[in-house]
PDB file of N, CA and C in Angstrom:
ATOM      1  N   UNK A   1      57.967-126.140 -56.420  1.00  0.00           N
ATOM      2  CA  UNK A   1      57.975-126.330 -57.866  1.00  0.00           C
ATOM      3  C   UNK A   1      59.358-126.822 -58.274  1.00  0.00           C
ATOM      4  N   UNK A   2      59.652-127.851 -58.600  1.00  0.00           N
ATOM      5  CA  UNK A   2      60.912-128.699 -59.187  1.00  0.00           C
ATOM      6  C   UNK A   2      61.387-128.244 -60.293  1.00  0.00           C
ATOM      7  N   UNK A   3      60.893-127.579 -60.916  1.00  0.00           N
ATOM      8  CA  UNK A   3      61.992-126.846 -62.179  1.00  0.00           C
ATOM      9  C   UNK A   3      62.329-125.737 -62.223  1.00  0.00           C
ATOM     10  N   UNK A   4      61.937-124.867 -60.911  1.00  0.00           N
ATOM     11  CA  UNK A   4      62.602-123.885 -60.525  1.00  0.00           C
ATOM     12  C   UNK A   4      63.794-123.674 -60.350  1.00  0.00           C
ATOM     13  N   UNK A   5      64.641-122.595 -60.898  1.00  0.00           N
ATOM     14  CA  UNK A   5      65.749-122.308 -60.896  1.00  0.00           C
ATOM     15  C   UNK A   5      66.204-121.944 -59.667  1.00  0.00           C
ATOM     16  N   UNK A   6      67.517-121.699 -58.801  1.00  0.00           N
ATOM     17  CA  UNK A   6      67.853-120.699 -57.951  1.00  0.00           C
ATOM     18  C   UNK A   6      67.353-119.304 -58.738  1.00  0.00           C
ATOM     19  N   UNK A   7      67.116-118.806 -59.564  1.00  0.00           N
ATOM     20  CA  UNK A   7      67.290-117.323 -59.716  1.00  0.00           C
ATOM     21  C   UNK A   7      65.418-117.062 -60.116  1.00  0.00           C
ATOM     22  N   UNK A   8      65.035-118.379 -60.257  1.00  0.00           N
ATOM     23  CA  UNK A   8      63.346-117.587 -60.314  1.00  0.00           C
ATOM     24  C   UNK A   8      62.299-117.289 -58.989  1.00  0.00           C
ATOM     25  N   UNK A   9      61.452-116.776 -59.416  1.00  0.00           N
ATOM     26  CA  UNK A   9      60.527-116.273 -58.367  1.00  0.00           C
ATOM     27  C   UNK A   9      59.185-117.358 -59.005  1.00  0.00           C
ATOM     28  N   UNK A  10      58.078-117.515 -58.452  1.00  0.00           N
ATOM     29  CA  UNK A  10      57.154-118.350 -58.919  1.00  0.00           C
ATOM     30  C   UNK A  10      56.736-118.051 -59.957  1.00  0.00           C
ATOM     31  N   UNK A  11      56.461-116.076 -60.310  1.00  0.00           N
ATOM     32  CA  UNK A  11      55.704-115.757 -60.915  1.00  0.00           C
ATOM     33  C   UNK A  11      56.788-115.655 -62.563  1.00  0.00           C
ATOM     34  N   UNK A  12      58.153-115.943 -62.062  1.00  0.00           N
ATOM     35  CA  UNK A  12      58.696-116.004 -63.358  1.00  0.00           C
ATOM     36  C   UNK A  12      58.746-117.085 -63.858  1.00  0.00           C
ATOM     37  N   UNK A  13      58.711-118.259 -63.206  1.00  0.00           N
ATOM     38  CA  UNK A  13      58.653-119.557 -63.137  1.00  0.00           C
ATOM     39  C   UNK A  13      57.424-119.836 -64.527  1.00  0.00           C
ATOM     40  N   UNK A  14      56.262-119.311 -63.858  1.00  0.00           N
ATOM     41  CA  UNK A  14      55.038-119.510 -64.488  1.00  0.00           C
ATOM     42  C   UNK A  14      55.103-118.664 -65.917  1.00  0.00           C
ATOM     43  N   UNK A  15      55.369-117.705 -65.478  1.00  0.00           N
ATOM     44  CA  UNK A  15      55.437-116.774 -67.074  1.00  0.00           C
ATOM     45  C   UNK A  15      55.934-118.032 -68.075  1.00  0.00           C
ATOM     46  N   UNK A  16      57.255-118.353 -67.843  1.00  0.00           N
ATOM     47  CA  UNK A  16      58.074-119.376 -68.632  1.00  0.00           C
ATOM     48  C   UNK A  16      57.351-120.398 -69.169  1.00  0.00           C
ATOM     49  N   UNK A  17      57.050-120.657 -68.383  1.00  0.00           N
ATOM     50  CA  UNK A  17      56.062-122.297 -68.309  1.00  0.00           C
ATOM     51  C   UNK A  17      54.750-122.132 -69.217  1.00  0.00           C
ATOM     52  N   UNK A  18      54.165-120.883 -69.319  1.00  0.00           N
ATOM     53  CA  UNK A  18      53.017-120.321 -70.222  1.00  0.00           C
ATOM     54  C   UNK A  18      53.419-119.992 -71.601  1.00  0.00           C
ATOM     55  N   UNK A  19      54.772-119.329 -71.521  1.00  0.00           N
ATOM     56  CA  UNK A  19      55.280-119.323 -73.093  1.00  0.00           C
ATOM     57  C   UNK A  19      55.706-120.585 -73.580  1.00  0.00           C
ATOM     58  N   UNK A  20      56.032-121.642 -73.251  1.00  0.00           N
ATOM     59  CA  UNK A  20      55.815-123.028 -73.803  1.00  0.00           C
ATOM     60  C   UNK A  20      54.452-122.997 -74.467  1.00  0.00           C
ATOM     61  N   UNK A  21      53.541-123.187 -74.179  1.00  0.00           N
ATOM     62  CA  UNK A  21      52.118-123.443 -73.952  1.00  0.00           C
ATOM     63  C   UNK A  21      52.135-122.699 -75.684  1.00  0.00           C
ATOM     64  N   UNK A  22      51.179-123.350 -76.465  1.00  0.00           N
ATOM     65  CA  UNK A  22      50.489-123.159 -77.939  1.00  0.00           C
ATOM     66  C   UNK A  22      49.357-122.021 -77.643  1.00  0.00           C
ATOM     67  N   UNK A  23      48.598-121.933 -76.163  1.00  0.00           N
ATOM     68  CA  UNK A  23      47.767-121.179 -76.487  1.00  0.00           C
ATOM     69  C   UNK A  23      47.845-120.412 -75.205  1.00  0.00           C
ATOM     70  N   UNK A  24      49.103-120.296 -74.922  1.00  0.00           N
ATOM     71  CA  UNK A  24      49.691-118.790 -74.206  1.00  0.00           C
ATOM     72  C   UNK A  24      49.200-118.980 -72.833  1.00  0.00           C
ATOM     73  N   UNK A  25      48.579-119.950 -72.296  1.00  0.00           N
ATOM     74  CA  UNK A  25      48.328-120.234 -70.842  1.00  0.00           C
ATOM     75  C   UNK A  25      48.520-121.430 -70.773  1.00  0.00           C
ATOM     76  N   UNK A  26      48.425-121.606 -68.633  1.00  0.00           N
ATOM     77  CA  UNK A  26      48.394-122.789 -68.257  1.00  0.00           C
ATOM     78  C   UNK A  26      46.922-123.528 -67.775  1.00  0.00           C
ATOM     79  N   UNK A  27      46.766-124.674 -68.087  1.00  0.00           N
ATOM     80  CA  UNK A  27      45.626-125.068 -67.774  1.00  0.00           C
ATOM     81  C   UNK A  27      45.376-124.246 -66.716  1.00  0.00           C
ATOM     82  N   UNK A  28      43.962-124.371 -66.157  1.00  0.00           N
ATOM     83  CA  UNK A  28      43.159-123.987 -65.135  1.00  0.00           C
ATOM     84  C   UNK A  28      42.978-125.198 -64.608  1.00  0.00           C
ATOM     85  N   UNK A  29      41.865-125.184 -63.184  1.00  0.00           N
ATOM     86  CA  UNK A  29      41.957-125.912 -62.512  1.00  0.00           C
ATOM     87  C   UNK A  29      40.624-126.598 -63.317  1.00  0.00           C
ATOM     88  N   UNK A  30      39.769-125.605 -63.353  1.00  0.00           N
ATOM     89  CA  UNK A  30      38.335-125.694 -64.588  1.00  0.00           C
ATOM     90  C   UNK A  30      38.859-126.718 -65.459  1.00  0.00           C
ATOM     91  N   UNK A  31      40.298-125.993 -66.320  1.00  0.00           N
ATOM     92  CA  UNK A  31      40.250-127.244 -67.675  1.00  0.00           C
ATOM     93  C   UNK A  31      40.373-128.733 -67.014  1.00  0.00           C
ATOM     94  N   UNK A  32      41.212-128.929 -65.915  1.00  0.00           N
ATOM     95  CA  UNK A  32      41.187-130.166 -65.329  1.00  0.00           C
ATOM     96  C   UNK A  32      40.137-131.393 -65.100  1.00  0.00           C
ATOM     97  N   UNK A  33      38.822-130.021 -64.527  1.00  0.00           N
ATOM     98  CA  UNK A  33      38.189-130.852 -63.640  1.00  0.00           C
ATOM     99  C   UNK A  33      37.178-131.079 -65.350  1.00  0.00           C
ATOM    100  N   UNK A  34      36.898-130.428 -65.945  1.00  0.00           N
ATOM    101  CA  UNK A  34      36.324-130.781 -67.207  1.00  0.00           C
ATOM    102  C   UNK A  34      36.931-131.971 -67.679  1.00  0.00           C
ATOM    103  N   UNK A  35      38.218-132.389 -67.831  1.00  0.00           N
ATOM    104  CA  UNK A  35      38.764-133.651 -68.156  1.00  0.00           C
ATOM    105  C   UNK A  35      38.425-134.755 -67.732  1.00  0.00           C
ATOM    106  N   UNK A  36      38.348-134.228 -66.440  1.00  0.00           N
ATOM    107  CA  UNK A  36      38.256-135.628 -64.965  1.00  0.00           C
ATOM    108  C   UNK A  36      36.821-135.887 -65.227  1.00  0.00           C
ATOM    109  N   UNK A  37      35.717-135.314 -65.621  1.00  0.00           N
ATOM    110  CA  UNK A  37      34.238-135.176 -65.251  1.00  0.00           C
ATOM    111  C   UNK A  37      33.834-135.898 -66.711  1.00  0.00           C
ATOM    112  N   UNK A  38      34.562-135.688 -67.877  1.00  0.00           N
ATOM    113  CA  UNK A  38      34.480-136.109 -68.991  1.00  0.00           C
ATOM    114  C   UNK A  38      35.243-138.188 -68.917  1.00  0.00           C
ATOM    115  N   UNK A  39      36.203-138.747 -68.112  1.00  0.00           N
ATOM    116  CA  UNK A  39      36.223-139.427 -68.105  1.00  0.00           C
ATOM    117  C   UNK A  39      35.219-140.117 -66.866  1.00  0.00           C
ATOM    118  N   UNK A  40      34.881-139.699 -65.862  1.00  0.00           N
ATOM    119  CA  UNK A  40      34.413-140.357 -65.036  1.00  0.00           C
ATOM    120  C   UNK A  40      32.521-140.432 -65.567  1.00  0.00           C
ATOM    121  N   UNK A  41      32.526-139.653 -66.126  1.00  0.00           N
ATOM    122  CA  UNK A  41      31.157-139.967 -66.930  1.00  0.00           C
ATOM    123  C   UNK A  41      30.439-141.778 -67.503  1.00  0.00           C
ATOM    124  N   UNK A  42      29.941-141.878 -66.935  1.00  0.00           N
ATOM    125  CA  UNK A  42      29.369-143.353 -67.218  1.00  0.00           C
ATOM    126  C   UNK A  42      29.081-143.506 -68.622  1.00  0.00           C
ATOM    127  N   UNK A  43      28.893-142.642 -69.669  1.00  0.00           N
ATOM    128  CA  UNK A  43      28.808-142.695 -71.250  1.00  0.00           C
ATOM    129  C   UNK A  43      30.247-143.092 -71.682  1.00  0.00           C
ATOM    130  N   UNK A  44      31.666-142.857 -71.209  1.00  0.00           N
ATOM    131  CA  UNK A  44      32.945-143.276 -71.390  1.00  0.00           C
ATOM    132  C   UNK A  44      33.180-143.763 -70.848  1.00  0.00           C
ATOM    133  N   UNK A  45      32.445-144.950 -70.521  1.00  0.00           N
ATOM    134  CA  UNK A  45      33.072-146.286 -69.433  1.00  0.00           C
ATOM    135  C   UNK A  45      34.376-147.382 -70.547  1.00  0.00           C
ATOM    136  N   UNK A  46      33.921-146.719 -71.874  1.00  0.00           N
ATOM    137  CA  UNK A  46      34.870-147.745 -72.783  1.00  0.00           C
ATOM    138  C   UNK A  46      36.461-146.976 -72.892  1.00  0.00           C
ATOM    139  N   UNK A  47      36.496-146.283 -72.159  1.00  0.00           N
ATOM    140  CA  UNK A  47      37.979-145.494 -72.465  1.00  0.00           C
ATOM    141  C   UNK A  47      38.270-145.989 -71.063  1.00  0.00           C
ATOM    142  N   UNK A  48      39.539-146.643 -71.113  1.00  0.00           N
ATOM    143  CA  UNK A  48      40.491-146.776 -69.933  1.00  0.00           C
ATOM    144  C   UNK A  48      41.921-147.175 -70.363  1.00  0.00           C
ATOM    145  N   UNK A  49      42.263-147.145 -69.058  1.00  0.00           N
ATOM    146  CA  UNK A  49      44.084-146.783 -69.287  1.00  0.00           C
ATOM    147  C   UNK A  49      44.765-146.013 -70.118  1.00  0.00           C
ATOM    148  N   UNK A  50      44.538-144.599 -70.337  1.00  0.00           N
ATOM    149  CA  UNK A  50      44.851-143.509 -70.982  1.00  0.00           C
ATOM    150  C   UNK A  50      45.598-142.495 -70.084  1.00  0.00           C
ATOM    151  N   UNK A  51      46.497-141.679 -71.115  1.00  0.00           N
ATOM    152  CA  UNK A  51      47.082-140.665 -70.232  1.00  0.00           C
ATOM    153  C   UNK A  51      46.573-139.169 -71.064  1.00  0.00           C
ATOM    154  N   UNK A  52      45.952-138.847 -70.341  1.00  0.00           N
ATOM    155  CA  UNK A  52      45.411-137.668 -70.862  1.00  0.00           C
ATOM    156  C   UNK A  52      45.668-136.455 -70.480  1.00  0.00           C
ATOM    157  N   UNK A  53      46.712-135.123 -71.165  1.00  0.00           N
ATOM    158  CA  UNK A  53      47.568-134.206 -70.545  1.00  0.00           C
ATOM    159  C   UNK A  53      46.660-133.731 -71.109  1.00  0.00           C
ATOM    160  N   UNK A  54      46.686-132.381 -69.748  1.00  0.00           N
ATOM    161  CA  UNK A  54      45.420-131.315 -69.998  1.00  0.00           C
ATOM    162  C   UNK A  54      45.902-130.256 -69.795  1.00  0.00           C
ATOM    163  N   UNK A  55      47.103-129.852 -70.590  1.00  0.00           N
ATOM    164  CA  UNK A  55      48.125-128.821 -70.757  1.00  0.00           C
ATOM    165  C   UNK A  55      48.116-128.160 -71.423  1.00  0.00           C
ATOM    166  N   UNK A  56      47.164-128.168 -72.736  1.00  0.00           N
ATOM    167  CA  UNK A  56      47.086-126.513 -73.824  1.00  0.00           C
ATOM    168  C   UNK A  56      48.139-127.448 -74.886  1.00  0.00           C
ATOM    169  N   UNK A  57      48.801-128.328 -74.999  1.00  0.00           N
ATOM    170  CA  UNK A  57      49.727-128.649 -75.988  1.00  0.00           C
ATOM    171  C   UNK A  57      51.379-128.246 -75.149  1.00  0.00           C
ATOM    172  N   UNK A  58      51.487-128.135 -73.867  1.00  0.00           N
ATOM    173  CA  UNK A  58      53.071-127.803 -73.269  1.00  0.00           C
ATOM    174  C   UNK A  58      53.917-128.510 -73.800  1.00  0.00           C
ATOM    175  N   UNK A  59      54.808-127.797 -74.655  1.00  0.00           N
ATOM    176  CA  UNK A  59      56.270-128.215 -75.010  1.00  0.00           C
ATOM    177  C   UNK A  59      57.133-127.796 -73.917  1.00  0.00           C
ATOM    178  N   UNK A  60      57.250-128.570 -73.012  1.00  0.00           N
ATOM    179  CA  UNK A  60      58.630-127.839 -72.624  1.00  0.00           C
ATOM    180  C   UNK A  60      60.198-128.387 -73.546  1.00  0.00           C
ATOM    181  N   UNK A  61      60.653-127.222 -73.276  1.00  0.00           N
ATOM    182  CA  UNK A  61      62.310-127.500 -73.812  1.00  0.00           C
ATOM    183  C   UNK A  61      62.021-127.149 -75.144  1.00  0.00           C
ATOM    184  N   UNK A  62      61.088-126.475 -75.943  1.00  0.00           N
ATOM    185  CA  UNK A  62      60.913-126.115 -77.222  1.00  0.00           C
ATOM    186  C   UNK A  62      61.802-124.983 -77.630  1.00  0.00           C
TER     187      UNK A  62
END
């Protein structure tokens, strides 16, 4: 994990990274694949070249 400090552990790492977050967690792997399954869907063949963060709203540096 690249924004790990020398002095964190993963699980403090993550705590941190969740209090950014608007709705107090980090995506799941679920919210992901709901994203991915929602663009690869043949009904949204008209959406392309988008960047679509599936992060809860993550501010980091807030």
């Amino acid at each position: 994990m690249g924004n790990m400090t020398g002095e964190d552990t993963e699980r403090a790492f993550l705590a941190r990274m969740e209090a950014y977050s608007p709705l107090g967690r980090l995506a799941s792997p679920e919210d992901i694949a709901r994203a991915v399954l929602f663009l690869a869907d043949p009904a949204n063949a008209a959406i392309s070249g988008i960047y679509v963060p599936v992060d809860g709203g993550n501010m980091p540096g807030a």
